[in-house]
Each structure stands twice: as C-alpha cells, then as structure tokens.
Protein backbone atom coordinates (compact mmCIF):
# COMPACT_ATOMS: atom_id res chain seq x y z
CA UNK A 1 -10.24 -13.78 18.72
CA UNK A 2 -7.30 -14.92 16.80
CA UNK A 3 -8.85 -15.07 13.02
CA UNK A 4 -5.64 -17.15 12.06
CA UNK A 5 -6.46 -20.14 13.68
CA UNK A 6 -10.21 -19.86 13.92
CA UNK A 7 -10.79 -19.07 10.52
CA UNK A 8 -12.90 -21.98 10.07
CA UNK A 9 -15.11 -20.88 12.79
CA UNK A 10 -15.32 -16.99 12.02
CA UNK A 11 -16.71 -17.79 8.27
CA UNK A 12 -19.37 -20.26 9.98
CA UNK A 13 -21.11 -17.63 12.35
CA UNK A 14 -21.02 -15.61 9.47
CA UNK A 15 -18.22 -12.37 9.08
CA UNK A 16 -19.38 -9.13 9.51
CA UNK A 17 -17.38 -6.62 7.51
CA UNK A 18 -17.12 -2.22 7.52
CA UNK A 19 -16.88 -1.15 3.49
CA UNK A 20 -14.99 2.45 3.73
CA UNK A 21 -15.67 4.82 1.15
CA UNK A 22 -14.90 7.97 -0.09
CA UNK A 23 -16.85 10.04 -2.10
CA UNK A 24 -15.92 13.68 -2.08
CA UNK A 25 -16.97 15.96 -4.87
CA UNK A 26 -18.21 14.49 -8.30
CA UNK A 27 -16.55 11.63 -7.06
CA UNK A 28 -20.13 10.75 -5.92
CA UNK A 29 -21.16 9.60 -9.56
CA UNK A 30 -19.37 6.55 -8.81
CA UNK A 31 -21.32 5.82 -5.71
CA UNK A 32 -24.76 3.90 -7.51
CA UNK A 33 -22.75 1.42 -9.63
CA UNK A 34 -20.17 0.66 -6.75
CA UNK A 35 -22.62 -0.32 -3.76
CA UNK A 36 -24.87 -1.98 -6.42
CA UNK A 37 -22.07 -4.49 -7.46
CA UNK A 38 -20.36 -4.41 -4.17
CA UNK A 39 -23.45 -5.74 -2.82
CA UNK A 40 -24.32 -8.63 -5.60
CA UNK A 41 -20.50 -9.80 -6.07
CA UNK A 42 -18.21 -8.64 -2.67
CA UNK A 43 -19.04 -10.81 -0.01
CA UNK A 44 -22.44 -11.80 -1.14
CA UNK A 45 -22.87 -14.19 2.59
CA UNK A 46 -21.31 -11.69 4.91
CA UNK A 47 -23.15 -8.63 6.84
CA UNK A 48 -21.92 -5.57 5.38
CA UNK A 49 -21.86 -1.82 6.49
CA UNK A 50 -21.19 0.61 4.53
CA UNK A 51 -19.17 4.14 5.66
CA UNK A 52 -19.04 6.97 3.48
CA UNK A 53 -17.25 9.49 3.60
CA UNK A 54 -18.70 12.67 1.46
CA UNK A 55 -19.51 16.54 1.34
CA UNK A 56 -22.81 15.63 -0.65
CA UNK A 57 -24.35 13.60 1.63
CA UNK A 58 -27.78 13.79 0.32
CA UNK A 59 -26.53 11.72 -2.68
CA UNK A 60 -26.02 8.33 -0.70
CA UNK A 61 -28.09 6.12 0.35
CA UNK A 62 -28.96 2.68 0.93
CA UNK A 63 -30.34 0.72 4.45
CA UNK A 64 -27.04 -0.86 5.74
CA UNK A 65 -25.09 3.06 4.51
CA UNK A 66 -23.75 5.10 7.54
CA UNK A 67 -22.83 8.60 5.39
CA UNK A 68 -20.24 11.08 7.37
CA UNK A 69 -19.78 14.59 6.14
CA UNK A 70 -16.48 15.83 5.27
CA UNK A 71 -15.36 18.94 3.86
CA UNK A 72 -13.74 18.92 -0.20
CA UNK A 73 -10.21 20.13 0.89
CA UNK A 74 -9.22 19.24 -2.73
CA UNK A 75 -6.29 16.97 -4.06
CA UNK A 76 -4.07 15.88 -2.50
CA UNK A 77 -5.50 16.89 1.22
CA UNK A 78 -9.03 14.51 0.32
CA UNK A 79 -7.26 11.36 -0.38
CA UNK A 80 -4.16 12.12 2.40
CA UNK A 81 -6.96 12.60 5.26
CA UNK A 82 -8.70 9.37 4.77
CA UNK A 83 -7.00 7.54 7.80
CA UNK A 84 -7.91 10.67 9.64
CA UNK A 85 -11.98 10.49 8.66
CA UNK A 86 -11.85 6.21 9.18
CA UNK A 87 -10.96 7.18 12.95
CA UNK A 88 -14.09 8.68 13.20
CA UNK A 89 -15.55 5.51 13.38
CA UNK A 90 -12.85 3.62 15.45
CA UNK A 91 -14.65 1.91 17.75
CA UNK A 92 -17.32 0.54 15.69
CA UNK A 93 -14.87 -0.35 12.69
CA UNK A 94 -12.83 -2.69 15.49
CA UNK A 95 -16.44 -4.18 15.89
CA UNK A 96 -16.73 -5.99 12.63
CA UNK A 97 -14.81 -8.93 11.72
CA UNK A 98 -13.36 -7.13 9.09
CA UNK A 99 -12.91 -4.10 7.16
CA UNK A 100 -11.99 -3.22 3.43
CA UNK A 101 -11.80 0.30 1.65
CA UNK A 102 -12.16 1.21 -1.94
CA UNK A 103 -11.65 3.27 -4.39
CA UNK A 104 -14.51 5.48 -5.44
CA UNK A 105 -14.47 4.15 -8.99
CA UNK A 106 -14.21 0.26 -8.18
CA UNK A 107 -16.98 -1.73 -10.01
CA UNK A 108 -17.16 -5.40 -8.72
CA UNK A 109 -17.08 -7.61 -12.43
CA UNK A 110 -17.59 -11.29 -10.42
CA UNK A 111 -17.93 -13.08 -6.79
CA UNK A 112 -15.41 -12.61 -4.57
CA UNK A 113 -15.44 -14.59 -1.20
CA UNK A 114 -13.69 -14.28 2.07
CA UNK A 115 -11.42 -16.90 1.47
CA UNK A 116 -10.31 -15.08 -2.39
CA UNK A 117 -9.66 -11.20 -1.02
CA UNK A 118 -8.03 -12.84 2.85
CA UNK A 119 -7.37 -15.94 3.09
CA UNK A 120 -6.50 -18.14 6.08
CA UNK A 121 -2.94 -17.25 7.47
CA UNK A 122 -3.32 -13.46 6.66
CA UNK A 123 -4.49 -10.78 8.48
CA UNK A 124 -4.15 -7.98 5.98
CA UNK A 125 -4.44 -7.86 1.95
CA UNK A 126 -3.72 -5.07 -0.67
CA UNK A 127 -3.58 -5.37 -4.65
CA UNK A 128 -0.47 -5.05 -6.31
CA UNK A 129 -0.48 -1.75 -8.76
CA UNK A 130 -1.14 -2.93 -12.32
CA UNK A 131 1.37 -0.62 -13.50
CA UNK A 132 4.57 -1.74 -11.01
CA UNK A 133 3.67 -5.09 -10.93
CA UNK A 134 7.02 -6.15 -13.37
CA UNK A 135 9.39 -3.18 -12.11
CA UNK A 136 12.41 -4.04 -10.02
CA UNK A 137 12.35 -2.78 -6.83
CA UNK A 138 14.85 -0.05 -6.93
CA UNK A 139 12.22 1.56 -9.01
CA UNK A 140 9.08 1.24 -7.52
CA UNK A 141 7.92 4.40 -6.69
CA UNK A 142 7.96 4.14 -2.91
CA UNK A 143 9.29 7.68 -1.33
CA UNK A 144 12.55 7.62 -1.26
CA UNK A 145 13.20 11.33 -1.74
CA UNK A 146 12.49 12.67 1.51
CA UNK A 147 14.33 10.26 4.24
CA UNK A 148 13.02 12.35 7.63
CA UNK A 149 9.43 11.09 5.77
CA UNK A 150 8.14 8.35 8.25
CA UNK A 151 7.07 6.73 4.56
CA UNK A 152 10.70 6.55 3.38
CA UNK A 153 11.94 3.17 1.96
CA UNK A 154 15.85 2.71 1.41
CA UNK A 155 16.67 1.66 -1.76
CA UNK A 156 16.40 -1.70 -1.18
CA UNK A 157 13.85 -2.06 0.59
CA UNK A 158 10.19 -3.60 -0.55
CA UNK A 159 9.57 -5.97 -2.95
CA UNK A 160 5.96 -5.17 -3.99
CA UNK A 161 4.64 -1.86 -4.73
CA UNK A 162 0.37 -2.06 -3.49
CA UNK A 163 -2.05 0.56 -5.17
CA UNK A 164 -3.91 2.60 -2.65
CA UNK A 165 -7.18 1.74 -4.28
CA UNK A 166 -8.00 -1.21 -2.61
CA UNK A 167 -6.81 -2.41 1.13
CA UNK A 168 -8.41 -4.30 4.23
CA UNK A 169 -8.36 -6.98 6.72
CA UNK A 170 -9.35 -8.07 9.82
CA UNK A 171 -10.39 -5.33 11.76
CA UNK A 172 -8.09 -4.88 14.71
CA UNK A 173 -5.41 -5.56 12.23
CA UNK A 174 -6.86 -2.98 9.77
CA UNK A 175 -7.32 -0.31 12.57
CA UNK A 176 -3.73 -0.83 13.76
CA UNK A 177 -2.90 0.21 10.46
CA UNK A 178 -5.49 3.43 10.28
CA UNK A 179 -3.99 4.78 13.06
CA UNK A 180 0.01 4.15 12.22
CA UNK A 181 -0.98 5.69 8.77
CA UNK A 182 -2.54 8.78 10.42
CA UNK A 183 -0.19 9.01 13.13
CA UNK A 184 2.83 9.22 10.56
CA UNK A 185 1.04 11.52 7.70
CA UNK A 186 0.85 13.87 10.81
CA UNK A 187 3.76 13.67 12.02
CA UNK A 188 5.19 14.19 8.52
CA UNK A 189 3.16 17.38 7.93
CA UNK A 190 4.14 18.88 10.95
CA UNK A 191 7.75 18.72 9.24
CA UNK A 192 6.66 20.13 6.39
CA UNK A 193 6.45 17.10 4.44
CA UNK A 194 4.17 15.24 1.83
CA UNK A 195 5.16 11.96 0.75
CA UNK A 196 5.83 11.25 -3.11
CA UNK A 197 2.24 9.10 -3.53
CA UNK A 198 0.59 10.97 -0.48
CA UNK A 199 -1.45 8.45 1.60
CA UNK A 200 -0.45 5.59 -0.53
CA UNK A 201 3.47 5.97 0.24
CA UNK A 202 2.12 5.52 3.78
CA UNK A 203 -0.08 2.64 3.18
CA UNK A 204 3.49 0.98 1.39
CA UNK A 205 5.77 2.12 4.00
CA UNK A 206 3.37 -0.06 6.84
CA UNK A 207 3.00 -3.11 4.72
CA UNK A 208 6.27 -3.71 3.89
CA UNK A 209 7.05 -4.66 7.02
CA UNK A 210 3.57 -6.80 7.31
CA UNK A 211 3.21 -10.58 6.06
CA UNK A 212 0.43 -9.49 3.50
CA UNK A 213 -1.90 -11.42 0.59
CA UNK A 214 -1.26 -9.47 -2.26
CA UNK A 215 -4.24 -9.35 -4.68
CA UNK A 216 -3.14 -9.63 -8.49
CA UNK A 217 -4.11 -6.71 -10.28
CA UNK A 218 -7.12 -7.59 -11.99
CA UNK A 219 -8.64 -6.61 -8.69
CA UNK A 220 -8.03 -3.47 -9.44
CA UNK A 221 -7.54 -3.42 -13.48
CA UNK A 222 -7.90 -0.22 -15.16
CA UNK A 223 -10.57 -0.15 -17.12
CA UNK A 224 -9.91 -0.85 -21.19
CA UNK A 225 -6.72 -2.49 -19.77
CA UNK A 226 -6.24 -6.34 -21.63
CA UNK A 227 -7.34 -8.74 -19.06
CA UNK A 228 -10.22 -10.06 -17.49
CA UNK A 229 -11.09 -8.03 -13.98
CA UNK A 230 -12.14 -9.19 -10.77
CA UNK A 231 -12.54 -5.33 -9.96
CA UNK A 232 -12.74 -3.00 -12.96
CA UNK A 233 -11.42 0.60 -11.79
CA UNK A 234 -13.70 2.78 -14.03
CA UNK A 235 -11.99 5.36 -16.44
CA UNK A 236 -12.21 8.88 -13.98
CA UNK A 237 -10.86 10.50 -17.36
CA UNK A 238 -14.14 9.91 -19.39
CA UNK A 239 -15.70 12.15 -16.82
CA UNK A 240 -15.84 15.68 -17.90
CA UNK A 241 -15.50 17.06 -14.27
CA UNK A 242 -11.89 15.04 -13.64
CA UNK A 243 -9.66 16.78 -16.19
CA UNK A 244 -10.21 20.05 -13.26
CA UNK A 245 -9.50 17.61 -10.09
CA UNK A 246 -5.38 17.68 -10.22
CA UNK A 247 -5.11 20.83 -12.55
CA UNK A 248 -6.52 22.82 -9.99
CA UNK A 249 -4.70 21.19 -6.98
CA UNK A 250 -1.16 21.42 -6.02
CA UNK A 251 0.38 20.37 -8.90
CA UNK A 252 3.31 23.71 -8.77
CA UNK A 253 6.11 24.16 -6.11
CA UNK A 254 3.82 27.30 -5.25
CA UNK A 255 0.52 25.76 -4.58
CA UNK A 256 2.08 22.56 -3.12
CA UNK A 257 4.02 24.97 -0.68
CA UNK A 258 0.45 26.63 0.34
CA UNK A 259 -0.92 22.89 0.50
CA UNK A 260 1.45 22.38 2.95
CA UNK A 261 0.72 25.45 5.39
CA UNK A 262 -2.98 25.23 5.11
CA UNK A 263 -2.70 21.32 6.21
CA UNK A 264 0.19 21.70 8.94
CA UNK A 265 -1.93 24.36 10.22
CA UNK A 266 -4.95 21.66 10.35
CA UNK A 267 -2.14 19.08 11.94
CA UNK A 268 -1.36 21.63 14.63
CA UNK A 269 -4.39 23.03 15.72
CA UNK A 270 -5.87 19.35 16.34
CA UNK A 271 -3.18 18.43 18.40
C-alpha cells in the first residue's frame, strides 16, 4: 500500500509499528524508564512491538517485547552492527506499518502522534542533531575524510546533519534503508574502513539523498540542555559505568587498527 496517499486510511484501521532497541551492556539501565514512557506518550493508539536487541536478556521484559541476544562486541562494533541485528527480523519488521529505533537513553517527556514524528507526504523521518543544527554545511561532520567510504559526502553536499539516536518510517521504506546501511558498512569494512560517526555517517549518507521530515531537536534534547523536550536523551555521563564505555574501545590508531581486523574478519567470514 502506498502510505502517501492513503494516509487517511492507514491511521483509521489503526498503524501497527516495530520499536528497535538496543540495549547492550549497562546500557540496559535505560530499558524500564524508556518502554514505560514509550508506551504512555509514543504512539499511545497504535499496536506496538517492541525488539530488543541485548546480551542480558533476562533484564527485559514486557508482553508486546520480542528480546534477541547479541554479543557486547564493544564500541564502536555495538552501535556499527545495528542494521546487521534489525535484519534479523526482516520479514516481520516489513510486516508492521511502520518502524522507529531509539536510542537506549530516550525518555518520552509528552504525546507524540503519527501525524507529529511522520507526517503525510513522508515516508521516512530523523531528528536533526542538537549540536549541528546552526552549522553550515561544509562543516557538518558528515565523512568526508575517507572518499572510497560508501558514507562519503563531497563538500557540498547535505544540508542537514540527523543524529543517529532517533530514525524510522514506514516499514518497507525503513527496511530499504536497513539493508543499504548494512550493505555499505560491509562493504566499507571489507576495505578496511570505518566511517568518521560509524553507523550514523551511514544513516546521513542514505538520507541525503531521501525527501525526509526532519524532527527538531527537542526530540532528541540532551538532557539539562535549555529547552523544553519532546524526547529527553538522558545524561549516559551520570552513570558511573559510561566513563569505561569509549576509554576502553578504540579510541588509539592501535586499537582502532585491531577494531578493524577483528570486524573485517566478521564481514568476511559471513559472506
């Protein structure tokens, strides 16, 4: 069905949406808050299923949850495989009407309806970063190093710079861009290569070409940030377990350089 001229139609049989999730490593302590809000304020008329993606699944639950276990690579390889985990569920993700993913740490401060997060003419929506949102675009931080990246953007190029937090859309739409996503991180780490902002210089590099709503950042404002938010992104920092995430991930030429042969060998051996 073509969602852009039945949209009328779609919202009065009621929309059934896929919430994807990831929740690897303490990154679970975010999960209670999130589906509690998520449920009250996101879509409070529409069907929603939830899929997790976690290595603890014993801490998720809830009656309309489907939890998937996943191993904690570590940063950058948990957020760069997400495309690669949402396949899992391909065929039942292009089942729903539509399908959004989050950030682990998003907390849902009001109602937000269909018609607010995609609204008729679009098929795909993504926030615009709160910190980019005034830069011009020679210096929004697409990747622009690496030009044999398939997430390289000319100088140019793009006019809006989306944070990876928050992203969705109707589903066949959405999947189209899972699979591009995946299809190009691959291909990049088989040469070796990891974009500048990992799997959101992928997400940016697809929707540039794409006509797409772009959600003003208070649905995704930092928390303690002025401003009143749709979607509060909790403070990871006032966790003690967070300061050990990045510092013990590839943050030197040396460890990103073993990053890179432990996940090409991943790419290559699931060819």
């Amino acid at each position: 069905m073509d969602y852009c001229f039945n949209y009328e139609f779609l919202l009065e049989k009621g929309v059934r949406v896929a919430i994807l999730y990831l929740a690897i490593g303490d990154y679970t302590d975010f999960w209670t808050d999130f589906y509690s809000s998520c449920e009250k304020n996101f879509l409070p008329d529409c069907e929603k299923n939830y899929f997790v993606f976690t290595d603890r699944p014993s801490t998720i639950s809830g009656t309309n949850v489907h939890v998937s276990s996943v191993d904690d690579l570590g940063w950058p390889l948990n957020t760069m495989f997400r495309f690669k985990y949402f396949l899992r569920h391909r065929d039942t993700l292009r089942s729903h009407d539509a399908v959004f993913f989050f950030n682990a740490n998003a907390l849902f401060c009001e109602t937000i309806s269909m018609k607010d997060v995609l609204p008729p003419g679009y098929t795909l929506t993504g926030v615009v970063h709160p910190g980019y949102q005034k830069y011009r675009k020679i210096f929004l931080p697409y990747e622009r190093k690496h030009r044999n990246s398939t997430a390289y953007v000319g100088r140019f190029e793009g006019d809006c710079y989306f944070q990876g937090c928050l992203n969705g859309g109707f589903s066949n739409e959405y999947m189209d861009l899972v699979e591009c996503c995946n299809r190009n991180i691959n291909q990049d780490l088989r040469a070796n290569i990891i974009a500048r902002a990992h799997d959101e210089s992928h997400l940016n590099r697809y929707l540039i070409e794409k006509k797409v709503n772009m959600l003003p950042s208070c649905y995704s404002l930092p928390e303690g940030w002025i401003g009143d938010p749709i979607i509060s992104m909790r403070d990871k920092a006032k966790y003690p377990w967070y300061s050990g995430v990045k510092n013990a991930s590839a943050g030197s030429g040396k460890a990103l350089g073993l990053v890179k042969s432990f996940v090409k060998k991943i790419v290559v051996e699931s060819r």
